[in-house]
C-alpha atoms as a PDB file:
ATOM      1  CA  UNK A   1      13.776 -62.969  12.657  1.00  0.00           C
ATOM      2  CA  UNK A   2      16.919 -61.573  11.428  1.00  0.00           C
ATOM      3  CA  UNK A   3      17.436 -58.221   9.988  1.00  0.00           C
ATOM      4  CA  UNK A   4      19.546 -56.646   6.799  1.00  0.00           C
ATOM      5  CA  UNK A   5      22.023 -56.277   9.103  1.00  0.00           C
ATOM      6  CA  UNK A   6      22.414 -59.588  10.439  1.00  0.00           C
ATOM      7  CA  UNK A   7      21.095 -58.621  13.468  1.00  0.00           C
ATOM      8  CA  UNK A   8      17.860 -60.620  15.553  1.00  0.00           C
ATOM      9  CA  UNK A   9      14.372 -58.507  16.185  1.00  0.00           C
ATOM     10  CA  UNK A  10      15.013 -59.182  19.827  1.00  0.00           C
ATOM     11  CA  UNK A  11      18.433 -57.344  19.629  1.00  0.00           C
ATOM     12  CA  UNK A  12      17.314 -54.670  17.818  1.00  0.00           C
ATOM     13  CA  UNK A  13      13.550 -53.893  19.145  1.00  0.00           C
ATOM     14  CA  UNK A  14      13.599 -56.236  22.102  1.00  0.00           C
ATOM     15  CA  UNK A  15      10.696 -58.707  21.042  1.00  0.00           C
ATOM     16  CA  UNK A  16      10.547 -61.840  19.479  1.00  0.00           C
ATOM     17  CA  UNK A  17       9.352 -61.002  16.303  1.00  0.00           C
ATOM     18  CA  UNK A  18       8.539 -57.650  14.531  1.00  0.00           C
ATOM     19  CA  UNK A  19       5.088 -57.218  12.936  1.00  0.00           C
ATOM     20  CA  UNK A  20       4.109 -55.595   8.974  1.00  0.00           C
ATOM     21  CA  UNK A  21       2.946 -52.539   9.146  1.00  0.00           C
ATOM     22  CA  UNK A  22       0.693 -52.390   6.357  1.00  0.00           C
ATOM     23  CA  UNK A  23      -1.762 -54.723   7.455  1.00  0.00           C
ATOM     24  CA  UNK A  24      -2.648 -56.882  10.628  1.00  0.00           C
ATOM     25  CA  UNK A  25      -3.067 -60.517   8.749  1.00  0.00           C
ATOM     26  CA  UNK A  26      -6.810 -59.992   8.126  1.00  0.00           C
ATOM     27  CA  UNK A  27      -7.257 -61.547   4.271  1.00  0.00           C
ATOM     28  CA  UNK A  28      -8.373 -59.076   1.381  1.00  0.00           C
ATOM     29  CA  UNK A  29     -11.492 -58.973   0.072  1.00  0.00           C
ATOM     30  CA  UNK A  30     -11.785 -56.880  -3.194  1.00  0.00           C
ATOM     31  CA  UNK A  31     -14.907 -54.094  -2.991  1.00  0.00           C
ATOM     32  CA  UNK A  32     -16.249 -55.098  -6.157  1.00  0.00           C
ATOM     33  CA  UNK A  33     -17.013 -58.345  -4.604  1.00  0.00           C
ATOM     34  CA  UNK A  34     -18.164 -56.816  -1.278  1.00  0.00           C
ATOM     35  CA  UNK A  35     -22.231 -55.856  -1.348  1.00  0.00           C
ATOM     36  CA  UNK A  36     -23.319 -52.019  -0.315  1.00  0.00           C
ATOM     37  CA  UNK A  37     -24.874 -53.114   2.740  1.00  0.00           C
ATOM     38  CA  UNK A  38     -24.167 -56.380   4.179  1.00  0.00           C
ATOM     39  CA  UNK A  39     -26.252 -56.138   6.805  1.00  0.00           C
ATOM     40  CA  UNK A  40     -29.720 -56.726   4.200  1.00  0.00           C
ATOM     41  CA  UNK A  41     -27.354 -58.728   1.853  1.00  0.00           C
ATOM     42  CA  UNK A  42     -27.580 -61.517   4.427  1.00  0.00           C
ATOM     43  CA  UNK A  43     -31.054 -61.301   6.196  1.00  0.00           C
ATOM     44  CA  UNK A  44     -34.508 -61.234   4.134  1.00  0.00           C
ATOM     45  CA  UNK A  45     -35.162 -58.794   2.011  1.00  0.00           C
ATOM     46  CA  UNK A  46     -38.641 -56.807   1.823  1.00  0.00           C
ATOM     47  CA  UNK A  47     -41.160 -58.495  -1.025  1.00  0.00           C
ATOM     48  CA  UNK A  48     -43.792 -56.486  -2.528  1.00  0.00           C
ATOM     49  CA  UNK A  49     -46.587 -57.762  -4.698  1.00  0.00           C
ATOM     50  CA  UNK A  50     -46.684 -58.150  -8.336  1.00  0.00           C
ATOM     51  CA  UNK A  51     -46.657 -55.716 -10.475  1.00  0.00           C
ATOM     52  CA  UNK A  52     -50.773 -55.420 -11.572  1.00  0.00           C
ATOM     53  CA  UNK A  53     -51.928 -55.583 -15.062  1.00  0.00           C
ATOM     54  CA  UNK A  54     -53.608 -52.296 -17.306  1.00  0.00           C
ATOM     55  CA  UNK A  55     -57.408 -52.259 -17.017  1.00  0.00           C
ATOM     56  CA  UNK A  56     -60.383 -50.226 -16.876  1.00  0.00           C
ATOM     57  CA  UNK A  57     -60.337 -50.707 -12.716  1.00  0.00           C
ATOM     58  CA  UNK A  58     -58.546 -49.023 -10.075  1.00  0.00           C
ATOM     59  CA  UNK A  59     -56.613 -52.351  -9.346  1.00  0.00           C
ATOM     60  CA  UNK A  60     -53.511 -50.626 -10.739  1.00  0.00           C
ATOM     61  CA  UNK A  61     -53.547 -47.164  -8.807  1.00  0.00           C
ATOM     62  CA  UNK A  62     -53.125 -46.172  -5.629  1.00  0.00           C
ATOM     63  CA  UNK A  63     -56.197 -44.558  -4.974  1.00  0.00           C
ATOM     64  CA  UNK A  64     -59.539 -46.843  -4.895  1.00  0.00           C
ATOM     65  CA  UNK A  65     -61.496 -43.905  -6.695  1.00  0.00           C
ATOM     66  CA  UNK A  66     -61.119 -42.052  -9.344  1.00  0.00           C
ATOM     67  CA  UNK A  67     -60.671 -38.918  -8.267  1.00  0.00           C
ATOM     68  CA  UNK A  68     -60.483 -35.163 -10.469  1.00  0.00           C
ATOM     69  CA  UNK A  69     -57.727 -33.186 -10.984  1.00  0.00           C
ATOM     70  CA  UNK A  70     -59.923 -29.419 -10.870  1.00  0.00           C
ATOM     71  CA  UNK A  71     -63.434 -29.391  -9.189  1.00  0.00           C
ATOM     72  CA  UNK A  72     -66.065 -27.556 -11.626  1.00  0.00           C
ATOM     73  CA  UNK A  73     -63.337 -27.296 -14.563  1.00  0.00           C
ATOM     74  CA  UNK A  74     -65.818 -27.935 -17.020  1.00  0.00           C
ATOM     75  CA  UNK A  75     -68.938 -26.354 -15.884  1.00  0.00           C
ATOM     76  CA  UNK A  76     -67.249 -22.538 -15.798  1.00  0.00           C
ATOM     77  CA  UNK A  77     -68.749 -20.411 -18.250  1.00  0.00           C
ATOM     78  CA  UNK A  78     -65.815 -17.197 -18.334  1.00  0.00           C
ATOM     79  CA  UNK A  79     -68.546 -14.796 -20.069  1.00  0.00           C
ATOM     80  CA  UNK A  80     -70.947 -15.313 -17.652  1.00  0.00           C
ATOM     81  CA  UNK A  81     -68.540 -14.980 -15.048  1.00  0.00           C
ATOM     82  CA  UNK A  82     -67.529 -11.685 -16.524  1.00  0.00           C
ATOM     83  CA  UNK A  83     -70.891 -10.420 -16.382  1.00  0.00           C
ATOM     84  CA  UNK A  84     -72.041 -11.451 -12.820  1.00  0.00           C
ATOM     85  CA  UNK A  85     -68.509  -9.435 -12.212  1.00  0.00           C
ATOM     86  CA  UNK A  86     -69.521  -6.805 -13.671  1.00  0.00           C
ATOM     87  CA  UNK A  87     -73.089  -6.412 -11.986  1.00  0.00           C
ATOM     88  CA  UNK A  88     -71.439  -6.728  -8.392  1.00  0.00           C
ATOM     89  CA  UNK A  89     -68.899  -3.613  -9.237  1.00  0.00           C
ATOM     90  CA  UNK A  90     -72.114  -1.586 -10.844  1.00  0.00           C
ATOM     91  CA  UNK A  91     -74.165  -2.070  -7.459  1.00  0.00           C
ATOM     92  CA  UNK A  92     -71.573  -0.759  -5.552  1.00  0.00           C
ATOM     93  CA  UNK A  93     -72.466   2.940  -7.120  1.00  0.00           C
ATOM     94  CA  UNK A  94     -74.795   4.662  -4.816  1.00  0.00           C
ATOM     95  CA  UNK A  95     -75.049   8.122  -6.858  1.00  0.00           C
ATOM     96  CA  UNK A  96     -74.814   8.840 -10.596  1.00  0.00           C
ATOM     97  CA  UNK A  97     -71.693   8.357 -12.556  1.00  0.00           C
ATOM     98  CA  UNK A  98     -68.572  11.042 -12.399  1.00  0.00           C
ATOM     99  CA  UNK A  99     -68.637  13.567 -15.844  1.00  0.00           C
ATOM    100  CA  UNK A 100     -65.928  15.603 -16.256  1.00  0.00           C
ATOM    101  CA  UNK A 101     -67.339  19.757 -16.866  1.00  0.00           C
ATOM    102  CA  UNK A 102     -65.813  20.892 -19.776  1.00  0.00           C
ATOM    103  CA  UNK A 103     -63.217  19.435 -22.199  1.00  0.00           C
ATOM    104  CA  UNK A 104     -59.660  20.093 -21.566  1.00  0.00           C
ATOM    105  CA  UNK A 105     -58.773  23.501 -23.361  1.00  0.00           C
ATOM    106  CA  UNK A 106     -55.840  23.945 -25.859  1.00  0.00           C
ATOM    107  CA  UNK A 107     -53.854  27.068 -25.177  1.00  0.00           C
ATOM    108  CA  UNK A 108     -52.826  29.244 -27.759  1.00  0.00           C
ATOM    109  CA  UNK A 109     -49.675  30.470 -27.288  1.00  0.00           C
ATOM    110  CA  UNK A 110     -46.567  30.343 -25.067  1.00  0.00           C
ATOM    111  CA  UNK A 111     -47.176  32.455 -22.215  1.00  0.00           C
ATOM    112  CA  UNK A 112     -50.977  32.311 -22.246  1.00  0.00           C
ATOM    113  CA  UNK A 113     -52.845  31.836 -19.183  1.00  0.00           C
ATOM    114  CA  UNK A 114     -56.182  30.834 -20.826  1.00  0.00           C
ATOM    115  CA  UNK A 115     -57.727  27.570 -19.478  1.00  0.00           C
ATOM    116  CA  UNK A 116     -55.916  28.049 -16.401  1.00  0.00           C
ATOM    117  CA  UNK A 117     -57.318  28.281 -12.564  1.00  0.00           C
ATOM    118  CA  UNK A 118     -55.587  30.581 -11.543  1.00  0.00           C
ATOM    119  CA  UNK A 119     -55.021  33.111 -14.445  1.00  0.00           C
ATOM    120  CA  UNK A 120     -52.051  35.777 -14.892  1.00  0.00           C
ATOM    121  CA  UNK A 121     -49.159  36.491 -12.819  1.00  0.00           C
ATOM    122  CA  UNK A 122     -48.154  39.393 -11.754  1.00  0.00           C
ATOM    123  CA  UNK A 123     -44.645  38.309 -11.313  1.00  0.00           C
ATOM    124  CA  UNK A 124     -44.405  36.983 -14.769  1.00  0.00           C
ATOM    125  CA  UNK A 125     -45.827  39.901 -16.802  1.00  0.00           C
ATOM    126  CA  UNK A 126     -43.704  41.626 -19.259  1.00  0.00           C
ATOM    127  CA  UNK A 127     -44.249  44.986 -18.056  1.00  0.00           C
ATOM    128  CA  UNK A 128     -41.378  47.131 -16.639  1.00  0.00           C
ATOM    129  CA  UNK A 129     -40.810  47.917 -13.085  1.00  0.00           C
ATOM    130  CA  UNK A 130     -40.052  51.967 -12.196  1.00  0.00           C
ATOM    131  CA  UNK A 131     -36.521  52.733 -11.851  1.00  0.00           C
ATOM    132  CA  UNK A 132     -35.382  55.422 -10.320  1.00  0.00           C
ATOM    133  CA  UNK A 133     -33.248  58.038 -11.764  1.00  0.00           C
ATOM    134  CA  UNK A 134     -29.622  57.555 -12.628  1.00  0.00           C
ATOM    135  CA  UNK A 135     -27.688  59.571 -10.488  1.00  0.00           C
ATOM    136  CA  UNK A 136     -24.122  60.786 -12.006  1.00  0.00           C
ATOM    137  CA  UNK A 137     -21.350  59.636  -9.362  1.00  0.00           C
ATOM    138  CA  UNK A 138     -19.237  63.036 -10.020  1.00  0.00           C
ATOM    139  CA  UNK A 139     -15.589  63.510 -11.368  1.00  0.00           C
ATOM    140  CA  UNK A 140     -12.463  61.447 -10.284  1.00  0.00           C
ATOM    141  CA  UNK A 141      -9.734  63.253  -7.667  1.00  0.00           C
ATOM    142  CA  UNK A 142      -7.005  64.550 -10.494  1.00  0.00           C
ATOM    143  CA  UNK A 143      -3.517  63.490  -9.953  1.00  0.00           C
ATOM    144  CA  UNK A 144      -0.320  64.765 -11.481  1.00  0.00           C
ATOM    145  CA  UNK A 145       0.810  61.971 -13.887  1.00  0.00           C
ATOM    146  CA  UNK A 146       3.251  59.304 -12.667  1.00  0.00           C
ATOM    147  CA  UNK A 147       6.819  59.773 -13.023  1.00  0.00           C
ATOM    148  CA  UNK A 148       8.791  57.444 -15.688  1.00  0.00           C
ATOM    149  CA  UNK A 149      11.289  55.536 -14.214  1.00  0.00           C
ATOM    150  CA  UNK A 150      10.997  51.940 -12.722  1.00  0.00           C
ATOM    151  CA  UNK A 151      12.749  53.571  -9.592  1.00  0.00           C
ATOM    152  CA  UNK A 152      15.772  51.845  -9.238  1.00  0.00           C
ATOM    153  CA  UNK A 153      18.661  54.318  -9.953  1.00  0.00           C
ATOM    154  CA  UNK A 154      15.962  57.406 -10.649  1.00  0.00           C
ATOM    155  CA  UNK A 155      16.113  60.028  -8.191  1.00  0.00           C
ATOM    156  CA  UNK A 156      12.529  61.692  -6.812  1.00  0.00           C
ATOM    157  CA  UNK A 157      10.601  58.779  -8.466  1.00  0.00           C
ATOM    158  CA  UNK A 158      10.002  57.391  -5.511  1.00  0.00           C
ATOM    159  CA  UNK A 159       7.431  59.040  -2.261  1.00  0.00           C
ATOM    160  CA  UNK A 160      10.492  59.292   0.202  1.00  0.00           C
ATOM    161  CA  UNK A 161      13.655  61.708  -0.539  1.00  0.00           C
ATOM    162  CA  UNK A 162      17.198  60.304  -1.484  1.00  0.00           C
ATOM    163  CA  UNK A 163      19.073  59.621   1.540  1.00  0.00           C
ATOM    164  CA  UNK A 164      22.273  61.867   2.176  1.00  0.00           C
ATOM    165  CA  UNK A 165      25.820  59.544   1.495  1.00  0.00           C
ATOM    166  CA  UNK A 166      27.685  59.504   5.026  1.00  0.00           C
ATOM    167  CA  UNK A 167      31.161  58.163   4.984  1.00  0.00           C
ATOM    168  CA  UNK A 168      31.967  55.081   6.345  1.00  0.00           C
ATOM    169  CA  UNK A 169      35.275  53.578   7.736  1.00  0.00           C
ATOM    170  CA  UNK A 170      37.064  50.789   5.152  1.00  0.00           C
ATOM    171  CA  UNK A 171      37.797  48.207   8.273  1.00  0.00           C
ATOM    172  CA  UNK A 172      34.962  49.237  10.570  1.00  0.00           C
ATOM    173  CA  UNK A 173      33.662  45.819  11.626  1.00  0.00           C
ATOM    174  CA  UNK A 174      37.840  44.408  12.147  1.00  0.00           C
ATOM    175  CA  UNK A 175      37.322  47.085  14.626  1.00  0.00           C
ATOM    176  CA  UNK A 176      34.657  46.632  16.219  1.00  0.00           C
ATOM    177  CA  UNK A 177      35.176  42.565  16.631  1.00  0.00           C
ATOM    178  CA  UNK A 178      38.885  43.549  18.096  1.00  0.00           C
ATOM    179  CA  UNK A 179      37.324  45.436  20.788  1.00  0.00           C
ATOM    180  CA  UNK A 180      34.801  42.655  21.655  1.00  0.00           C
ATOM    181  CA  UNK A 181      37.437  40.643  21.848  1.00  0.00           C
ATOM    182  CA  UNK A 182      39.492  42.863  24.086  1.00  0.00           C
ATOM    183  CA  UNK A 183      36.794  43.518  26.438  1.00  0.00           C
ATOM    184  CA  UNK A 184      36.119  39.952  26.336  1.00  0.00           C
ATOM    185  CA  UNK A 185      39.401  39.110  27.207  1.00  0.00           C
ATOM    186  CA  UNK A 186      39.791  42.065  30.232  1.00  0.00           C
ATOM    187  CA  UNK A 187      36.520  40.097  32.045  1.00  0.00           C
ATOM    188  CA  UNK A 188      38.009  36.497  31.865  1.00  0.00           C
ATOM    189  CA  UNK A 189      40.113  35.998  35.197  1.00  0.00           C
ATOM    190  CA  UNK A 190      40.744  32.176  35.474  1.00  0.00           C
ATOM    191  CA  UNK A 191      40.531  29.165  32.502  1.00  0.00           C
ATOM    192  CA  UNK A 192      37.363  27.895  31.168  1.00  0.00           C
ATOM    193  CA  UNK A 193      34.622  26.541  33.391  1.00  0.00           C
ATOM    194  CA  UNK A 194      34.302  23.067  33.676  1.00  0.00           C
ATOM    195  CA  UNK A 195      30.962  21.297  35.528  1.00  0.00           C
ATOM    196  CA  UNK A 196      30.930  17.981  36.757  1.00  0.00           C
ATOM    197  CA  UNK A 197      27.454  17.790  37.370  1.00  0.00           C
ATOM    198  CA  UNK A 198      26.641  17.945  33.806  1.00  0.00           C
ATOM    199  CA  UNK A 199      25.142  14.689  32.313  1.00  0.00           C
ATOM    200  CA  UNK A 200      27.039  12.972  30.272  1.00  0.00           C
ATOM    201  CA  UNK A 201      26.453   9.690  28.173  1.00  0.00           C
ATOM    202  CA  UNK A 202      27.990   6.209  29.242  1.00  0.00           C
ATOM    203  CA  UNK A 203      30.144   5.749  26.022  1.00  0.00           C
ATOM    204  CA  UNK A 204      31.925   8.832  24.674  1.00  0.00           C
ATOM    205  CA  UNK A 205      32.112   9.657  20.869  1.00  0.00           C
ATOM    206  CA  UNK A 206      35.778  10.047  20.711  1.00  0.00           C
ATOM    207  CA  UNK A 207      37.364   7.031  23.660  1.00  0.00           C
ATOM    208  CA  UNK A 208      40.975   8.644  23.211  1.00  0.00           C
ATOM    209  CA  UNK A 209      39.458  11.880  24.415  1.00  0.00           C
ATOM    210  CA  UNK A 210      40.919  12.986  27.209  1.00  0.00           C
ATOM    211  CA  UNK A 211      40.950  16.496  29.603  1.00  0.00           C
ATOM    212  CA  UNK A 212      44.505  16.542  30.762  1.00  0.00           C
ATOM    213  CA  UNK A 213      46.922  18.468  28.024  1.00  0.00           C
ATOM    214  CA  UNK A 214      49.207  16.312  26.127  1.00  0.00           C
ATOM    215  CA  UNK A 215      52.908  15.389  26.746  1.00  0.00           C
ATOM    216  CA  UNK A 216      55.685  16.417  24.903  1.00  0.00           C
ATOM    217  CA  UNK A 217      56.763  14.327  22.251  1.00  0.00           C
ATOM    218  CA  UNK A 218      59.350  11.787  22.764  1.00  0.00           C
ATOM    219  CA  UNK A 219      62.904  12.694  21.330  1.00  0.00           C
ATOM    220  CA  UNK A 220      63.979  10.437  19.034  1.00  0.00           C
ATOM    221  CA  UNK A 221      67.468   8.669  19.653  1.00  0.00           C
ATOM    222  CA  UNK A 222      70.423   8.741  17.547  1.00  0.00           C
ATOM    223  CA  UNK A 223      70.516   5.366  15.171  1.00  0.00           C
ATOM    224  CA  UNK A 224      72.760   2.748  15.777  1.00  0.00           C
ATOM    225  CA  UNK A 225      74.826   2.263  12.419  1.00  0.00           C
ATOM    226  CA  UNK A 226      74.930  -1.545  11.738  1.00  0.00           C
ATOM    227  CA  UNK A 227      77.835  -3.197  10.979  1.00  0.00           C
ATOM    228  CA  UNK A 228      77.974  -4.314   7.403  1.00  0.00           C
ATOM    229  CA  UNK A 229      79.569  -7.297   6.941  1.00  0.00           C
ATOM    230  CA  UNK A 230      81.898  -6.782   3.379  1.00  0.00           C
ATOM    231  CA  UNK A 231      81.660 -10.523   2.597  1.00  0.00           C
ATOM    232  CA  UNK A 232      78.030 -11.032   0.301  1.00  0.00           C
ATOM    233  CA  UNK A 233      75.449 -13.972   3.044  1.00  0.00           C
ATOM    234  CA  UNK A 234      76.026 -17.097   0.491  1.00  0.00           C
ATOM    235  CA  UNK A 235      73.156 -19.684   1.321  1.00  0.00           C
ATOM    236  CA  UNK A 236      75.007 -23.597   1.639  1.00  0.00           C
ATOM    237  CA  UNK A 237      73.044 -25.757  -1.429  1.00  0.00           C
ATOM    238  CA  UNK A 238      69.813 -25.288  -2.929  1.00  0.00           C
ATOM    239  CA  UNK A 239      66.606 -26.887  -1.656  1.00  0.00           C
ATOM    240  CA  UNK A 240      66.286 -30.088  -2.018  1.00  0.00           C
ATOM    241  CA  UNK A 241      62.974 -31.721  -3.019  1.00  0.00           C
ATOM    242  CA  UNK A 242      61.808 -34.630  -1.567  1.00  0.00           C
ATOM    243  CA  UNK A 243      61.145 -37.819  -3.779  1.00  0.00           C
ATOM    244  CA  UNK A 244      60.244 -40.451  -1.662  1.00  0.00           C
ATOM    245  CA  UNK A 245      63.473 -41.399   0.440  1.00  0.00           C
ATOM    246  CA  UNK A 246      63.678 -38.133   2.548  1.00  0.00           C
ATOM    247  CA  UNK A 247      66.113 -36.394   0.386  1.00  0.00           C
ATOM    248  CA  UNK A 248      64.847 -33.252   1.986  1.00  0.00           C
ATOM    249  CA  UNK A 249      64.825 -33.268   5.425  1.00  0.00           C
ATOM    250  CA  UNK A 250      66.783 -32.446   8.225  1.00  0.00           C
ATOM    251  CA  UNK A 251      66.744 -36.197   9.239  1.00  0.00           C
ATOM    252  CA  UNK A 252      68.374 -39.579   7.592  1.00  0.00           C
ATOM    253  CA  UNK A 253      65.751 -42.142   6.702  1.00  0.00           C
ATOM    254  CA  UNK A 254      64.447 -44.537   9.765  1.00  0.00           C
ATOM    255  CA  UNK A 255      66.272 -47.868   9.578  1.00  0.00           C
ATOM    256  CA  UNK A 256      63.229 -50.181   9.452  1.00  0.00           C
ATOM    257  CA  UNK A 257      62.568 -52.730  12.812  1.00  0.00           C
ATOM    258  CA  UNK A 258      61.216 -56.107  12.124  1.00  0.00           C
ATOM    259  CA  UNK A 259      57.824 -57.137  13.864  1.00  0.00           C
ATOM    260  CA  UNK A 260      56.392 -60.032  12.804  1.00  0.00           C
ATOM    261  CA  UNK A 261      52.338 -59.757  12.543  1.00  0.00           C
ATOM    262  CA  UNK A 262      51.004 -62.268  14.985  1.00  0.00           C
ATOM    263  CA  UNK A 263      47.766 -63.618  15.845  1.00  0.00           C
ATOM    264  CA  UNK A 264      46.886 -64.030  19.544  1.00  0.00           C
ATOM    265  CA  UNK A 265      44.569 -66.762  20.569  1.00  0.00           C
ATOM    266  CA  UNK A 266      42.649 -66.757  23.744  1.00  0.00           C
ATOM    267  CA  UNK A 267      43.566 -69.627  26.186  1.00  0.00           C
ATOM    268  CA  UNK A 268      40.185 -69.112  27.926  1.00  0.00           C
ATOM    269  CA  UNK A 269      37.678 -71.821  26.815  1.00  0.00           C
ATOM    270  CA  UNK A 270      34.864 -70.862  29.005  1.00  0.00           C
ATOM    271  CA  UNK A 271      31.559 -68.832  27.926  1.00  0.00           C
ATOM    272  CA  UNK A 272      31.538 -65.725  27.813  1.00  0.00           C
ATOM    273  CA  UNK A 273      28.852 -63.835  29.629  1.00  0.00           C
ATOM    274  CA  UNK A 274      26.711 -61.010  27.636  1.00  0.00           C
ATOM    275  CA  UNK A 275      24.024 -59.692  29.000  1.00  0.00           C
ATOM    276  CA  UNK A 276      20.585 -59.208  27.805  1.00  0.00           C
ATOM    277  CA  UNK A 277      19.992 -55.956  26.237  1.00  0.00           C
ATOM    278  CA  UNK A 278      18.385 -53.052  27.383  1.00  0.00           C
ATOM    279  CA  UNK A 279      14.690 -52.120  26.562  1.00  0.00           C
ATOM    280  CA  UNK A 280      14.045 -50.805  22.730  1.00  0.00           C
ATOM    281  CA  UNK A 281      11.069 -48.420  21.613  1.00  0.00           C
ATOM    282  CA  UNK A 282       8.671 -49.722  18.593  1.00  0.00           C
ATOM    283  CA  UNK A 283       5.487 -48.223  17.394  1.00  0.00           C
ATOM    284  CA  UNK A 284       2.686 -50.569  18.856  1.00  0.00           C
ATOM    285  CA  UNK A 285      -0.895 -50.114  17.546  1.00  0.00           C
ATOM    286  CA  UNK A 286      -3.817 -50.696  20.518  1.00  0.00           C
ATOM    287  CA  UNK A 287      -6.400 -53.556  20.586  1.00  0.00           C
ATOM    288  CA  UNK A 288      -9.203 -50.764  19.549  1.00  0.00           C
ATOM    289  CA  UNK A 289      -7.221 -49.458  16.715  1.00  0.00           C
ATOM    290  CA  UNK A 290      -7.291 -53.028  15.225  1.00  0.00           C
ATOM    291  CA  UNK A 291     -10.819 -53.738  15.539  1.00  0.00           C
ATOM    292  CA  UNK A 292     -11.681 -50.101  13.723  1.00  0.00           C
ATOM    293  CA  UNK A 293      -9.614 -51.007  10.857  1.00  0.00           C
ATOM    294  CA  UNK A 294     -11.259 -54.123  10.509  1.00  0.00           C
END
């Protein structure tokens, strides 16, 4: 079977002919036409009697006697039922029935303990406890009164005396870092100490770094004057553009060479040999997957 290409199935999948994929030839068979279950569609189906006329007889029902919803629903009598009720709960009272004393008593007031059981607090009674006498705490220590003056720029305002000026040098700490310095300088006997044991990380910061000192610079040499020609440079012609016959190039037009177009004919009248070709994938369903899609 050839393809869109022109090409045969066997060159392009390596069989003889390549199968649909939507279906596997079975015929159609629309599922409005199809029954639920086929399997009862085709064999004998169950048969039941007739249905059985309305009567007075139990021919109709399925039970063969008539049988009552309640038992006794009619024959209960709910007052007398009540009463026999009653009777049990009264026998179950072996002495005489439970009356309260007295009636509940009203009190008369707030705060009044009458009717109560256990009658008047002593915690709650108005009555005054016994104090004992006030005792006066005696006179405060007398002070002279504060100064005025927030302090700042009042003298004796605050509890220490004012300090006594002393006189002190315009360039005193010059002085004192110049002699650090010079004693500093009298200890040092060689250059600065340099370990080689210290740790030190794989990449420096600065890769131009370096611990030797630097060279001198270079002197720079005298400049050569040039020789200036007096005549102005002059360029030959202006560019030339290039219109289709090489106006503009540095080489003449190609002179043309004839060569006739020929067509060569093979001599050799024998077949040609072309081999087979080579093994081609294609998706292949299996024998099971066919018979579950049926």
């Amino acid at each position: 079977m050839a393809f869109g290409d022109g090409k045969s199935d066997m060159e392009r999948l390596g069989i003889f002919k390549e199968m649909g994929y939507i279906s596997i030839g079975d015929k159609y068979s629309p599922p409005n036409n199809r029954p639920f279950n086929e399997s009862a569609h085709r064999s004998r189906q169950m048969q039941a009697g007739g249905t059985a006329q309305r009567c007075a007889l139990q021919n109709g029902f399925f039970e063969k006697t008539f049988n009552r919803i309640f038992e006794h629903e009619a024959l209960n009598d709910q007052i007398r039922l009540a009463r026999q009720y009653r009777n049990q709960q009264a026998k179950k009272i072996l002495g005489k029935a439970f009356l309260p004393s007295n009636a509940i008593k009203k009190p008369c007031g707030s705060g009044s303990y009458y009717g109560t059981l256990s009658g008047p607090v002593e915690a709650m009674s108005p009555q005054t406890q016994p104090r004992k006498p006030h005792k006066s705490l005696g006179r405060n220590i007398m002070t002279s009164p504060g100064k005025k003056g927030s302090g700042y720029s009042y003298p004796n305002v605050t509890l220490s005396s004012i300090e006594v000026y002393a006189s002190d040098p315009y360039d005193r700490p010059k002085e004192i870092l110049k002699k650090k310095l010079l004693s500093h300088h009298s200890k040092v006997k060689a250059g600065p100490f340099s370990s080689n044991l210290h740790p030190k990380d794989f990449f420096q910061d600065n890769p131009y770094r370096s611990n030797r000192p630097t060279a001198q610079a270079h002197k720079t040499l005298p400049s050569i004057k040039k020789k200036v020609s007096p005549v102005p440079f002059k360029p030959t012609s202006p560019s030339k553009r290039s219109g289709g016959m090489k106006a503009g190039t540095f080489d003449t037009y190609p002179s043309h060479s004839a060569d006739p177009y020929i067509i060569r004919k093979s001599t050799n009248k024998e077949p040609v040999f072309r081999p087979a070709p080579g093994p081609k994938s294609t998706p292949v369903k299996s024998i099971i997957m066919h018979n579950v899609i049926r």
